[in-house]
Protein backbone atom coordinates (compact mmCIF):
# COMPACT_ATOMS: atom_id res chain seq x y z
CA UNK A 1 0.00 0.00 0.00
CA UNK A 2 2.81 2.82 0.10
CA UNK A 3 2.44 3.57 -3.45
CA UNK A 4 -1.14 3.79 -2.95
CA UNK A 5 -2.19 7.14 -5.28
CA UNK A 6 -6.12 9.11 -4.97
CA UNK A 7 -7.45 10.15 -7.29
CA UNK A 8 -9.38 13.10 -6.33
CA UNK A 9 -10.78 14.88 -8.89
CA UNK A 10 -12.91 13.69 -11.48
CA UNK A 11 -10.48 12.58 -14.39
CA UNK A 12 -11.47 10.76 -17.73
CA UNK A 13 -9.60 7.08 -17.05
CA UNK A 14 -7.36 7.29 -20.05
CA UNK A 15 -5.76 10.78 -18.42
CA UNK A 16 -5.19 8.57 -15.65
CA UNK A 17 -3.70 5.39 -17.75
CA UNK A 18 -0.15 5.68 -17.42
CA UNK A 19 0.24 7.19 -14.01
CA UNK A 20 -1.74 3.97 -13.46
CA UNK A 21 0.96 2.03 -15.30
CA UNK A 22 3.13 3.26 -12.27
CA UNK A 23 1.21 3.20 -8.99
CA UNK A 24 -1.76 1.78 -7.19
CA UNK A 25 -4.66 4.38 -8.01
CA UNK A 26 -7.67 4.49 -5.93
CA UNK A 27 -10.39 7.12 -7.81
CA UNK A 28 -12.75 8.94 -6.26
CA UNK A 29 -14.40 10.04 -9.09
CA UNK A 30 -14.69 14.02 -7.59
CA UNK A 31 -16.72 13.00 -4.44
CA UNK A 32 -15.32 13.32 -0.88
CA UNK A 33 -12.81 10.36 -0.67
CA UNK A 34 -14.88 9.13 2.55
CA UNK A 35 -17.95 8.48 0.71
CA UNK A 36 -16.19 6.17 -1.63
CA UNK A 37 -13.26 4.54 0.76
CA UNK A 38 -13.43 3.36 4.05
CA UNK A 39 -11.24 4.70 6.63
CA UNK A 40 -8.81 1.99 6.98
CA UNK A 41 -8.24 2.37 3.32
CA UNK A 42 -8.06 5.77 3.34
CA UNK A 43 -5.61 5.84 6.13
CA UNK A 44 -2.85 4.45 3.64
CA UNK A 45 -2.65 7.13 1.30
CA UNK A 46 0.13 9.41 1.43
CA UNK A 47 -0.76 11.14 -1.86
CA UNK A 48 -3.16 12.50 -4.12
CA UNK A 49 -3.98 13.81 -7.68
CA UNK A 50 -6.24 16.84 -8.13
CA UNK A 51 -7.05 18.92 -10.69
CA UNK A 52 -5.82 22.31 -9.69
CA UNK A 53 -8.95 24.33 -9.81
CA UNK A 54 -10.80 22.04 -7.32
CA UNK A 55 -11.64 23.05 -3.85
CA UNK A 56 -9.10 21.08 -1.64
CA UNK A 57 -9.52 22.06 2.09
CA UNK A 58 -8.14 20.46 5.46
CA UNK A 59 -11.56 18.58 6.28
CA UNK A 60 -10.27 16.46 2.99
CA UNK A 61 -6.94 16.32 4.31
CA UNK A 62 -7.56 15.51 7.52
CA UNK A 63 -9.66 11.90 5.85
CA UNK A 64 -6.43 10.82 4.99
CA UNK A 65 -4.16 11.46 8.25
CA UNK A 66 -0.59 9.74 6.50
CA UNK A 67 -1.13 11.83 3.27
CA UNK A 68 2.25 13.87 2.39
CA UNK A 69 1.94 15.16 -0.69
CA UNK A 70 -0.99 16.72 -3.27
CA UNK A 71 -0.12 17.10 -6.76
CA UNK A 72 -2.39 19.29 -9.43
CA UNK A 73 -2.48 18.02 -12.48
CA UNK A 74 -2.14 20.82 -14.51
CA UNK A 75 -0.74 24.21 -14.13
CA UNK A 76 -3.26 25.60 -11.94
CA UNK A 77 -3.21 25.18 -7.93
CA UNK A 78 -5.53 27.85 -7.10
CA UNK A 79 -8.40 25.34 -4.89
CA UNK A 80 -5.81 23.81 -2.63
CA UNK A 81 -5.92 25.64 0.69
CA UNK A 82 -2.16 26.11 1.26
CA UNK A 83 -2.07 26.95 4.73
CA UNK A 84 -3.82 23.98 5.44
CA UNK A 85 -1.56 21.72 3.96
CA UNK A 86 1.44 23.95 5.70
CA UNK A 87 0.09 22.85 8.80
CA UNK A 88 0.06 19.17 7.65
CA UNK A 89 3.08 19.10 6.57
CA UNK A 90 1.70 18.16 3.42
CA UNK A 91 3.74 20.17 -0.13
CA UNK A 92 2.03 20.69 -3.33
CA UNK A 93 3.35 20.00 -6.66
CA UNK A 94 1.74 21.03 -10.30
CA UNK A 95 2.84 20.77 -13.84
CA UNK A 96 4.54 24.08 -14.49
CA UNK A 97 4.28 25.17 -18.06
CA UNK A 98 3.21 21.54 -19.54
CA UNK A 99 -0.16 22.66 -21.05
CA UNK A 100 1.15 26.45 -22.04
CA UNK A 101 1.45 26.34 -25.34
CA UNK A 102 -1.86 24.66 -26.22
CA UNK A 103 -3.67 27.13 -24.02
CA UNK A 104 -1.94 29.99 -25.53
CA UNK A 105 -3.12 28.49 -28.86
CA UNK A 106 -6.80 28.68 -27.79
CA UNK A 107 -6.47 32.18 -26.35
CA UNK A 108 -5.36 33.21 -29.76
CA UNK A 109 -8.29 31.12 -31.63
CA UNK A 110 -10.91 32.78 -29.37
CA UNK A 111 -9.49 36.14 -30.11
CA UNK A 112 -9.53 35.58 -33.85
CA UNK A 113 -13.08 33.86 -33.53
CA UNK A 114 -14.68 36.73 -31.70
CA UNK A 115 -13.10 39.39 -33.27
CA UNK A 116 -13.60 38.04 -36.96
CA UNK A 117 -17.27 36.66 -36.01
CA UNK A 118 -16.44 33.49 -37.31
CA UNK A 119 -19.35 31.58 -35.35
CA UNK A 120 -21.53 34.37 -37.08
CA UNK A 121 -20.22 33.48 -40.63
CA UNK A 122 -20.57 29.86 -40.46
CA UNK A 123 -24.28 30.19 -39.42
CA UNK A 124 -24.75 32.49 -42.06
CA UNK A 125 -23.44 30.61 -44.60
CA UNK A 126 -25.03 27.55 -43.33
CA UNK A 127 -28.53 28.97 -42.85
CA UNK A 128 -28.48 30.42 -46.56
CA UNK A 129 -27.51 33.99 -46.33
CA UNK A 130 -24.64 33.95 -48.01
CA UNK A 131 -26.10 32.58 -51.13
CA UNK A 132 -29.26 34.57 -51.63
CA UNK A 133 -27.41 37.79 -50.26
CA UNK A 134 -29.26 38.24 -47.43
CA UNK A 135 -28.44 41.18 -45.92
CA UNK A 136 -26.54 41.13 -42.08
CA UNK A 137 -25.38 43.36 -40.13
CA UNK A 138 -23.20 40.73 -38.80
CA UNK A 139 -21.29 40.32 -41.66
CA UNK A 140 -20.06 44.24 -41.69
CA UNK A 141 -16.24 44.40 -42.30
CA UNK A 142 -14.47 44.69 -38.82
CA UNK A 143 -10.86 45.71 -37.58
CA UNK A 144 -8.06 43.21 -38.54
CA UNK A 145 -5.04 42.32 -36.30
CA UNK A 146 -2.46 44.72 -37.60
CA UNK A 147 -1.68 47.78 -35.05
CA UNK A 148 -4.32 45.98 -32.68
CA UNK A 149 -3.26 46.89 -29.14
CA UNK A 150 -3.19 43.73 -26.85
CA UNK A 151 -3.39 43.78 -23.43
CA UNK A 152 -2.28 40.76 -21.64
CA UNK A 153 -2.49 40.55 -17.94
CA UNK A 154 -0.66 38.26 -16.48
CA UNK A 155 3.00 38.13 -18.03
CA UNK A 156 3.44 33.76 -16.68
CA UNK A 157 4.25 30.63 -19.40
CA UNK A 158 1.11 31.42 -20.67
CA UNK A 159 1.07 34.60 -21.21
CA UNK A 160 4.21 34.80 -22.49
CA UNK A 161 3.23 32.57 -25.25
CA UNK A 162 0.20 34.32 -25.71
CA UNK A 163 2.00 37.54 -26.52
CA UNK A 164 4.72 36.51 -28.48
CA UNK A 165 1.76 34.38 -30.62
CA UNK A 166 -0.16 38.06 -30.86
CA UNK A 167 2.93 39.69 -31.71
CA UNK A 168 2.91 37.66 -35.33
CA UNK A 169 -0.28 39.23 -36.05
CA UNK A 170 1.50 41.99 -36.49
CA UNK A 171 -0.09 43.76 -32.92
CA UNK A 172 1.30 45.73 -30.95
CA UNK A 173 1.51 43.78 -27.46
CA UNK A 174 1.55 45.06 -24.00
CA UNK A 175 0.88 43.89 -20.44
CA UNK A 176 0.95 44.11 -16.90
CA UNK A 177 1.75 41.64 -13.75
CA UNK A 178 2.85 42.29 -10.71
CA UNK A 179 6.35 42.93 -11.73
CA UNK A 180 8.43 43.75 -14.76
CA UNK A 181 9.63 40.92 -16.83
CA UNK A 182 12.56 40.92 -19.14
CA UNK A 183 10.10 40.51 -22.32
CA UNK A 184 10.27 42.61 -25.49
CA UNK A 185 6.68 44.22 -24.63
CA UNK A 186 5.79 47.22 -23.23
CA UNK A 187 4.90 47.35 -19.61
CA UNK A 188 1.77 49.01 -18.07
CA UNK A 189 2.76 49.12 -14.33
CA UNK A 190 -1.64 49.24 -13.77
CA UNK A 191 -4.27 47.17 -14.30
CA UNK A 192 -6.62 49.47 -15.43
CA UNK A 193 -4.06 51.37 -17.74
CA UNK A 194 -3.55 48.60 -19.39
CA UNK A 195 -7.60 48.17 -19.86
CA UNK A 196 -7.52 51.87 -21.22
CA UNK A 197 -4.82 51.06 -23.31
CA UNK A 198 -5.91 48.16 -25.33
CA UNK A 199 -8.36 47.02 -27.65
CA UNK A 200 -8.55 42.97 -26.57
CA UNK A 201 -7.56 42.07 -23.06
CA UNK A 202 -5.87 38.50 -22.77
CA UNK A 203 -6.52 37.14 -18.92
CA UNK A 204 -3.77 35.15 -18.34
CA UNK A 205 -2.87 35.62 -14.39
CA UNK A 206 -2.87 33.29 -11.69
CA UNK A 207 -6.22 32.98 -10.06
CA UNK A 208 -6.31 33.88 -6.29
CA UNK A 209 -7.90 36.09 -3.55
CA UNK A 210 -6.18 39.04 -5.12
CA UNK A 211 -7.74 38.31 -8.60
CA UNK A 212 -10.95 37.74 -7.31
CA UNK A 213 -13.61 39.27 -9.68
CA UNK A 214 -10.97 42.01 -10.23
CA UNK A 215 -12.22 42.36 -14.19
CA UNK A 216 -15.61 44.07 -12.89
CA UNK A 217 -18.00 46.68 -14.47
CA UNK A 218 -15.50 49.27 -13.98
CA UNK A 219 -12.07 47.67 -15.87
CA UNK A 220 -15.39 46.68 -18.48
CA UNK A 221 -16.52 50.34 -19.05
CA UNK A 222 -12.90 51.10 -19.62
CA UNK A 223 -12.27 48.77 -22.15
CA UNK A 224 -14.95 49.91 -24.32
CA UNK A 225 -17.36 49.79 -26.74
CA UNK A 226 -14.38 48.46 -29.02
CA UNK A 227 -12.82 46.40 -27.40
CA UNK A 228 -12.88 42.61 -26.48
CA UNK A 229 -11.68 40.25 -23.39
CA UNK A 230 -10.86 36.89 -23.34
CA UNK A 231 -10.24 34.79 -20.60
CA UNK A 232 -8.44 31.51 -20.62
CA UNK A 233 -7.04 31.74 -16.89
CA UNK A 234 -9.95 31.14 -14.27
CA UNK A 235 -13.53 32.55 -14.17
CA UNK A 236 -12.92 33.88 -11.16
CA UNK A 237 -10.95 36.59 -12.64
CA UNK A 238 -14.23 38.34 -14.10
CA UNK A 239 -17.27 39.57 -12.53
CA UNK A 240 -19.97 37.27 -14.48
CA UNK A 241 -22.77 39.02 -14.02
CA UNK A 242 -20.44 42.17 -14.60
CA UNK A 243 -19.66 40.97 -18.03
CA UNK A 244 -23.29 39.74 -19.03
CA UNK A 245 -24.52 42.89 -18.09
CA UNK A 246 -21.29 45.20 -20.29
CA UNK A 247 -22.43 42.70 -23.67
CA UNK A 248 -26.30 43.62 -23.25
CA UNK A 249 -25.30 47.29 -22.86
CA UNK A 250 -22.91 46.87 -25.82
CA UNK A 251 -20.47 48.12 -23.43
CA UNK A 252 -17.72 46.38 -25.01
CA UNK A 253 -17.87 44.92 -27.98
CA UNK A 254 -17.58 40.81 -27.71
CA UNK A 255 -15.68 38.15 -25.26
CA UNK A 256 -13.94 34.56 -25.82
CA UNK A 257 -14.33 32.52 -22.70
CA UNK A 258 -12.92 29.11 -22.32
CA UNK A 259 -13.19 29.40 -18.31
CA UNK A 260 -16.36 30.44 -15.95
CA UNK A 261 -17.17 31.03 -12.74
CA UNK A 262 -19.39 28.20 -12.22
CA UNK A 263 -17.74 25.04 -14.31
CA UNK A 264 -19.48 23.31 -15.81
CA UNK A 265 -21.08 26.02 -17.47
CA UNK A 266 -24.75 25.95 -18.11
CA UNK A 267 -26.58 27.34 -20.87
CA UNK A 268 -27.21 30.92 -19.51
CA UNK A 269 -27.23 34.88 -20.73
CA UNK A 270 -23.95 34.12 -22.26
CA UNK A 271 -24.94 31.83 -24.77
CA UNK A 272 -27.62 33.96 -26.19
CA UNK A 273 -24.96 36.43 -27.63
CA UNK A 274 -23.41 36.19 -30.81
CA UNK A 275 -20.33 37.86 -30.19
CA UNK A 276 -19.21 35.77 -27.71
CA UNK A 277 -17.39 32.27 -28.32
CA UNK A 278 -17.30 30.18 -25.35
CA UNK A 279 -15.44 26.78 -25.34
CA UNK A 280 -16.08 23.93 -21.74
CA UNK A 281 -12.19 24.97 -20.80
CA UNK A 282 -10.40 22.79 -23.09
CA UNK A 283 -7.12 25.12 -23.39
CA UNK A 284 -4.69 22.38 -22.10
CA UNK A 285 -6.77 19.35 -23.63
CA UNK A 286 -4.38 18.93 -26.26
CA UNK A 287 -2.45 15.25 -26.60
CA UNK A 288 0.88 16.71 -26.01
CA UNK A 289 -0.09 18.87 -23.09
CA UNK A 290 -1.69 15.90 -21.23
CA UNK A 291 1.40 13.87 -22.31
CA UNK A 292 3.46 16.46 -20.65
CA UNK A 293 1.23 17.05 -17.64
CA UNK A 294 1.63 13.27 -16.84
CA UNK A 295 5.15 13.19 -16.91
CA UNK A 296 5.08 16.11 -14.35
CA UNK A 297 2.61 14.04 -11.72
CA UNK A 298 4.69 11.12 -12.72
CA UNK A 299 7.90 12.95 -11.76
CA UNK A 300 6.65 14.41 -8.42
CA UNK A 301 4.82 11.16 -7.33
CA UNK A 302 8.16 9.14 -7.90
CA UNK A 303 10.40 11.68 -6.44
CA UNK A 304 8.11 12.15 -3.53
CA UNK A 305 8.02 7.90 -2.80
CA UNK A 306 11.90 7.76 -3.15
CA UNK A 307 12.37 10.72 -0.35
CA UNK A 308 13.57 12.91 -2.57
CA UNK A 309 12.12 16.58 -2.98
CA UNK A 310 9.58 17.30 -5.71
CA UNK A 311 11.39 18.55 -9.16
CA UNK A 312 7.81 20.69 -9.72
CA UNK A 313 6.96 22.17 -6.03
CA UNK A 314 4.43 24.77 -5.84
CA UNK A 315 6.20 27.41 -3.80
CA UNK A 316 3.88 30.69 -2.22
């Protein structure tokens, strides 16, 4: 039993195959590990996987009283309760950078979607307005991508990718995080003058208390009726209700969401609006970032059962 893995989050079984090949999984399918195991089984495990986003607090931890170490599958780490696990003794590893690429891929396609209203052309092709030149406002010629100011906040793997990707659109990229980086982009030292400043604002910080519903009506009004956000980092970041309300006002002018504040998302408000594309947060589900996301848990789970110290610790 000391290579005895949980599963905690619910994970589709072939994510879970060869980290499988490698230790004794026990899956809890996303329900409280004591409603699935009894305690003497639980009282074996020493680790566990999660997806990052999941709420992780000590009443979980405390169900498994030998467990040492969580690891986040993925990137993200933001539902673990870190103090918590401090006081368990318990570190956290995650899969730095694995899934980056891919998700700055799809932060690109959802800024090219919404901003080139390709979900309205297909249905208007589709439907029969192309061909009998029907006429639609929809289909009115809009802004392309060169000398299109991006914002991106958060200046991490991901956003990093995200701007140099922007930056061959021939755009002219800045950002702001909480520090200066040694990038080739210009550097907006606030928040909201980097709102002012651009025309499509790329979320791409690291969800916590700080970020909290931080894109609100406010940063919304400021962006304007021009200008577009999309979010690939948490939906925490924005103010939902914030954001329905700025597209029915036409207060800005369209959003690409892979990431919501309730997950999984519902049919709601936003689906009713055609310029917004919305994707079920599929920015790392790419083969090579789940490859590469495995061989991080794989790394940390092996390092962490020979004694040795994770090679991807989540430090705060």
């Amino acid at each position: 039993m000391a290579d005895t893995v949980l599963i905690y989050s619910r994970f589709p079984k072939s994510l879970m195959a060869r980290i499988g090949d490698r230790f004794d999984l026990i899956d809890a399918a996303g329900k409280p590990p004591a409603e699935t195991f009894s305690p003497e089984q639980l009282k074996h495990v020493r680790t566990l996987i999660t997806a990052g986003g999941q709420s992780l607090k000590s009443d979980v931890m405390d169900m498994m009283p030998s467990l040492g170490a969580i690891i986040c599958y993925g990137t993200g780490y933001d539902g673990v309760d870190f103090k918590a696990a401090a006081e368990r003794n318990i570190i956290v590893g995650n899969s730095p950078g694995a899934n980056a690429a891919s998700v700055a891929d799809l932060a690109l396609t959802l800024m090219l979607a919404v901003t080139r209203r390709i979900l309205p052309a297909d249905q208007y092709l589709r439907e029969g307005g192309w061909s009998s030149a029907k006429p639609s406002p929809l289909m009115s010629p809009q802004a392309g991508n060169p000398g299109r100011k991006i914002g991106v906040y958060g200046m991490g793997e991901i956003g990093r990718k995200i701007a140099s990707r922007a930056a061959a659109f021939e755009t002219d990229v800045a950002y702001h995080s909480r520090s200066r980086h040694d990038v080739p982009y210009r550097y907006i030292d606030t928040l909201a003058g980097l709102v002012e400043w651009c025309d499509v604002l790329m979320i791409a910080v690291r969800a916590g208390p700080d970020t909290q519903h931080i894109i609100g009506a406010d940063l919304l009004s400021k962006l304007g009726p021009q200008g577009y956000v999309v979010n690939i980092s948490r939906g925490s970041v924005i103010d939902q209700e914030a954001l329905v309300a700025a597209l029915a006002g036409k207060t800005i002018a369209g959003a690409g969401l892979d990431v919501f504040e309730k997950e999984p998302q519902a049919p709601d408000a936003l689906t009713a609006f055609p310029n917004v594309v919305l994707t079920p947060h599929i920015g790392g589900h790419t083969l090579d970032s789940h490859g590469a996301m495995q061989d991080c848990v794989i790394a940390n789970l092996t390092a962490y059962y020979a004694g040795q110290k994770l090679p991807y610790p989540v430090v705060v």
